[in-house]
Protein backbone atom coordinates (compact mmCIF):
# COMPACT_ATOMS: atom_id res chain seq x y z
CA UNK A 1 10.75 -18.34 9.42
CA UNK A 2 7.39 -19.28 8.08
CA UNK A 3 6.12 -16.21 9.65
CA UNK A 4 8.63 -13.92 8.01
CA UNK A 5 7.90 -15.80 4.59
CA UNK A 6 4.31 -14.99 5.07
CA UNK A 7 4.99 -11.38 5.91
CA UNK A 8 6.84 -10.84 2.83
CA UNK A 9 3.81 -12.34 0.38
CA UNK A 10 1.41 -9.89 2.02
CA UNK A 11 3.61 -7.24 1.35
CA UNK A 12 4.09 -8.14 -2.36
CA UNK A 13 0.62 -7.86 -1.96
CA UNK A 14 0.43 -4.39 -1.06
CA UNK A 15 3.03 -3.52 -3.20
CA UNK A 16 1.20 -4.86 -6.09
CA UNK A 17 -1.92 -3.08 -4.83
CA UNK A 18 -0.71 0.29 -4.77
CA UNK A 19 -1.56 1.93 -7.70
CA UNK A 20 -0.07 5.48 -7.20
CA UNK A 21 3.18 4.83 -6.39
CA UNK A 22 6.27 6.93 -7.79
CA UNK A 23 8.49 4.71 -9.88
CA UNK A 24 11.32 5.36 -7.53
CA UNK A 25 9.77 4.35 -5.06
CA UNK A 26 8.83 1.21 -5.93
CA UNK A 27 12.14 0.64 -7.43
CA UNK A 28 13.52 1.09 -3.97
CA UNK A 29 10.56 -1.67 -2.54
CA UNK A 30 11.43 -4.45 -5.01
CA UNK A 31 15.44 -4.09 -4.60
CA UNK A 32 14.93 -4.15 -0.71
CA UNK A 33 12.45 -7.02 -1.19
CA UNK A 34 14.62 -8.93 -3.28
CA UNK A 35 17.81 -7.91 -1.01
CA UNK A 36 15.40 -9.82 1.69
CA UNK A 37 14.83 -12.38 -0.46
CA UNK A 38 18.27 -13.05 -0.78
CA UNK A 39 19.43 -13.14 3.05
CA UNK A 40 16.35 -15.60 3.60
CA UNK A 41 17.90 -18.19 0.86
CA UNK A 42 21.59 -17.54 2.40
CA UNK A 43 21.71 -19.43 5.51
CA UNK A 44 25.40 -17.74 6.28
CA UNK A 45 24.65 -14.40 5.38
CA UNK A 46 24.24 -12.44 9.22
CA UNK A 47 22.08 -9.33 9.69
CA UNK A 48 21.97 -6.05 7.70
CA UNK A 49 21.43 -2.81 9.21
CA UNK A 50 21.59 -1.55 5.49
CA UNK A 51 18.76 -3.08 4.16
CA UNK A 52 16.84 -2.77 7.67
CA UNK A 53 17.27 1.08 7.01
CA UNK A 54 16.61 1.48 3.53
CA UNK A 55 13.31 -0.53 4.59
CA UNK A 56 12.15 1.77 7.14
CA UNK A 57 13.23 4.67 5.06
CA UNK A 58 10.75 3.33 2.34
CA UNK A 59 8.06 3.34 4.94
CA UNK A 60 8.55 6.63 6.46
CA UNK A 61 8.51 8.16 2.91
CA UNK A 62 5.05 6.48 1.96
CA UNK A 63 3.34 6.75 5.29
CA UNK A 64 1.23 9.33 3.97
CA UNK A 65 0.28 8.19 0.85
CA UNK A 66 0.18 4.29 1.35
CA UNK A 67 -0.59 3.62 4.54
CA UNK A 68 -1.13 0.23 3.90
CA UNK A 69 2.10 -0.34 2.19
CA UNK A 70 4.10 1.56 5.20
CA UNK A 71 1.87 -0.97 7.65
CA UNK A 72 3.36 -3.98 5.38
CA UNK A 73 6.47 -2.78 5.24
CA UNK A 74 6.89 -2.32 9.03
CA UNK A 75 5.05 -5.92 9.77
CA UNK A 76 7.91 -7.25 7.72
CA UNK A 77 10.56 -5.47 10.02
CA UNK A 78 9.09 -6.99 12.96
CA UNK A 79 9.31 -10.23 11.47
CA UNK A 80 12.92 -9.87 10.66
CA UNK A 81 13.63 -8.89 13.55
CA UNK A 82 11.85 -11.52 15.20
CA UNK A 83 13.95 -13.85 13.25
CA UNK A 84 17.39 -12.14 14.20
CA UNK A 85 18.05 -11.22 10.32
């Protein structure tokens, strides 16, 4: 879980990094991020396809533009998914 944790802080990194990102974009990073957030501090709560979706949605959309970001965001799949959440 410490992996996951870790995963997460670089991509608030990224996040906070990129500095031409549509609002509604990174509207849809920090509610995913806190949805996240939220299932890591719930021990009961199970998986969410829902959340995994609207993740890799986010990273499709800024491949292009933020690279980086997309990188993050997928890192931060793999870790969830490594964790069974």
């Amino acid at each position: 879980m410490s992996e996951l944790r870790h995963t997460l802080s670089d991509l608030h990194d990224e996040l906070q990094q990129a500095q031409r990102l549509a609002p509604e974009d990174r509207v849809l990073l920090e509610t995913v991020l806190a949805d996240i957030h939220r299932v890591l501090d719930d021990a009961a709560a199970g998986p969410s396809a829902d959340r995994g979706d609207r993740l890799e949605g986010a990273a499709v959309k800024l491949e292009a533009g933020h690279p980086g970001l997309a990188g993050a965001i997928r890192a931060v799949l793999d870790a969830l998914a490594k964790a069974g959440i």
